[in-house]
Protein backbone atom coordinates (compact mmCIF):
# COMPACT_ATOMS: atom_id res chain seq x y z
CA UNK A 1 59.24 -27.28 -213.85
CA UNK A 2 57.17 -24.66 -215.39
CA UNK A 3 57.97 -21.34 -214.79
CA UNK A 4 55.72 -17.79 -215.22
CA UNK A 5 56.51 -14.65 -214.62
CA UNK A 6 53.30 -13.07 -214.65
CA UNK A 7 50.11 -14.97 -214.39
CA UNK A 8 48.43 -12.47 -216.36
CA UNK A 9 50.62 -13.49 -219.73
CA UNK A 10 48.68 -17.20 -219.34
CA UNK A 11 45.37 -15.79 -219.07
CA UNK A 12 43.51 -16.04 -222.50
CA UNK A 13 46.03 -18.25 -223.30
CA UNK A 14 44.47 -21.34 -226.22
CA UNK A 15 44.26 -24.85 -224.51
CA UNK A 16 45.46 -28.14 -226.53
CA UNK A 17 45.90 -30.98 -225.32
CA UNK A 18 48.83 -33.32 -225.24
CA UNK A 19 47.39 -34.72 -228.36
CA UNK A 20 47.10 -31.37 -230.25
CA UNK A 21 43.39 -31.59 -229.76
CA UNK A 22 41.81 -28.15 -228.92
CA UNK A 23 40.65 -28.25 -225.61
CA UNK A 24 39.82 -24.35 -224.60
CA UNK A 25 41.17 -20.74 -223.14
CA UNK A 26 42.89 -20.13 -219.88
CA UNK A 27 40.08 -18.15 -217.74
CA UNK A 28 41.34 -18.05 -214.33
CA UNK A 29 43.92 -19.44 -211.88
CA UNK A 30 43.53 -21.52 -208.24
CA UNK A 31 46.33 -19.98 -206.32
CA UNK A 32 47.14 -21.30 -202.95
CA UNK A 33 50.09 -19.90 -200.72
CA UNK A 34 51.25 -17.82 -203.46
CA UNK A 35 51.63 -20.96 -205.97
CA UNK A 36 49.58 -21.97 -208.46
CA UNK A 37 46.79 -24.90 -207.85
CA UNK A 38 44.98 -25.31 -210.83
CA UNK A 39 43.86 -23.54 -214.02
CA UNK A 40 40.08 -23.19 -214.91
CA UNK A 41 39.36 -23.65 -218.42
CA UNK A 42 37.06 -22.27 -220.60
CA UNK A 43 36.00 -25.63 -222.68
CA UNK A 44 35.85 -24.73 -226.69
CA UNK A 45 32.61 -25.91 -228.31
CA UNK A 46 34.06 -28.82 -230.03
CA UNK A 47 35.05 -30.26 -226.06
CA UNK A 48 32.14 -29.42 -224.31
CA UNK A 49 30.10 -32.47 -225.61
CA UNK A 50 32.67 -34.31 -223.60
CA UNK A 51 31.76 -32.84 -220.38
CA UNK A 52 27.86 -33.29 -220.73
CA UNK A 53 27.23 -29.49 -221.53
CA UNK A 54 29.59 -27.75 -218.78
CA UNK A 55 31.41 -24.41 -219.73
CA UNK A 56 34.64 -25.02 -217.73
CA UNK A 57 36.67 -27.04 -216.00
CA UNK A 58 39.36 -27.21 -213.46
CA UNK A 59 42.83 -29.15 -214.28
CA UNK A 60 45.24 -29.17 -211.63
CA UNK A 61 48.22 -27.43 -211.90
CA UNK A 62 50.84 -30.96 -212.07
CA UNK A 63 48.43 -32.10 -215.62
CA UNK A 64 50.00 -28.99 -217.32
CA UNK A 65 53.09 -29.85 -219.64
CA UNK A 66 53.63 -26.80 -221.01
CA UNK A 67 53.38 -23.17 -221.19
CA UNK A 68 54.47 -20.97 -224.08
CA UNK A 69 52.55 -19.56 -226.97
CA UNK A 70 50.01 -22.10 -226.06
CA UNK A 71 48.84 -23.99 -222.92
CA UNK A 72 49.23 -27.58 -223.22
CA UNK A 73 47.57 -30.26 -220.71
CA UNK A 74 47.87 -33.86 -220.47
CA UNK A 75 44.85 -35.47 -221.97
CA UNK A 76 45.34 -38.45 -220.03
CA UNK A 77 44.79 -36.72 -216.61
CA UNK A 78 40.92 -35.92 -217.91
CA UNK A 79 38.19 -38.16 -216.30
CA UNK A 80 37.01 -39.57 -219.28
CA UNK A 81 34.08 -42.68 -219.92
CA UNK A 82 34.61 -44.97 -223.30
CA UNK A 83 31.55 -43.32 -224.72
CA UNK A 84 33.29 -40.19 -224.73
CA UNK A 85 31.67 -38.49 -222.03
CA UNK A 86 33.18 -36.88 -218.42
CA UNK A 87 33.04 -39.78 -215.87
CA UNK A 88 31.83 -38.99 -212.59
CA UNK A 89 34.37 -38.42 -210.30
CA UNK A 90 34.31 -38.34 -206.57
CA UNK A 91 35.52 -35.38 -204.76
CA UNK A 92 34.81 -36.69 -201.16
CA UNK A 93 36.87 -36.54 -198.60
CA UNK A 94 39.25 -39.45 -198.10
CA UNK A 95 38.80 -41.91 -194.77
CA UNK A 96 42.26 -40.45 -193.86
CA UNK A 97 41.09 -36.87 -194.43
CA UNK A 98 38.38 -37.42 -192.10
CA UNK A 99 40.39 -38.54 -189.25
């Protein structure tokens, strides 16, 4: 489990990914109920090709695998396309959610 004392220490925090790829900065957090929901990322110009031209994104909280000195993510979780680019992904309800 990952464990913060302050949220404000993580802000401005660099991104990498579980690769060691630079991925961006810590710009905000998604907090829910008093725990943490996801991080919004300011992508770094060498990543934002990968999104088709966005600024930021949001990774949810369980793709972190570390904090320290450095914020690392789990490259894997990103929706990715062959050609390198952000595949669509759908954020529509589920057929149980609608019930």
């Amino acid at each position: 489990m990952l464990r913060i004392k302050r949220v404000s220490e993580v802000i401005g925090k660099h991104v990498y990914t579980s690769e060691g790829d630079y991925f961006g900065q810590v710009e905000e957090v998604n907090l829910i109920d008093n725990k943490v929901e996801g991080w919004r990322i300011k992508v770094g110009s060498g990543a934002v090709a990968m999104f088709g031209g966005a600024r930021g994104v949001i990774i949810p909280h369980q793709f972190v695998k570390a904090i320290g000195d450095v914020f690392v993510i789990n490259k894997g979780s990103l929706p990715m396309r062959e050609d390198g680019a952000m595949a669509p992904v759908d954020i529509s309800p589920s057929a149980e959610e609608q019930l």
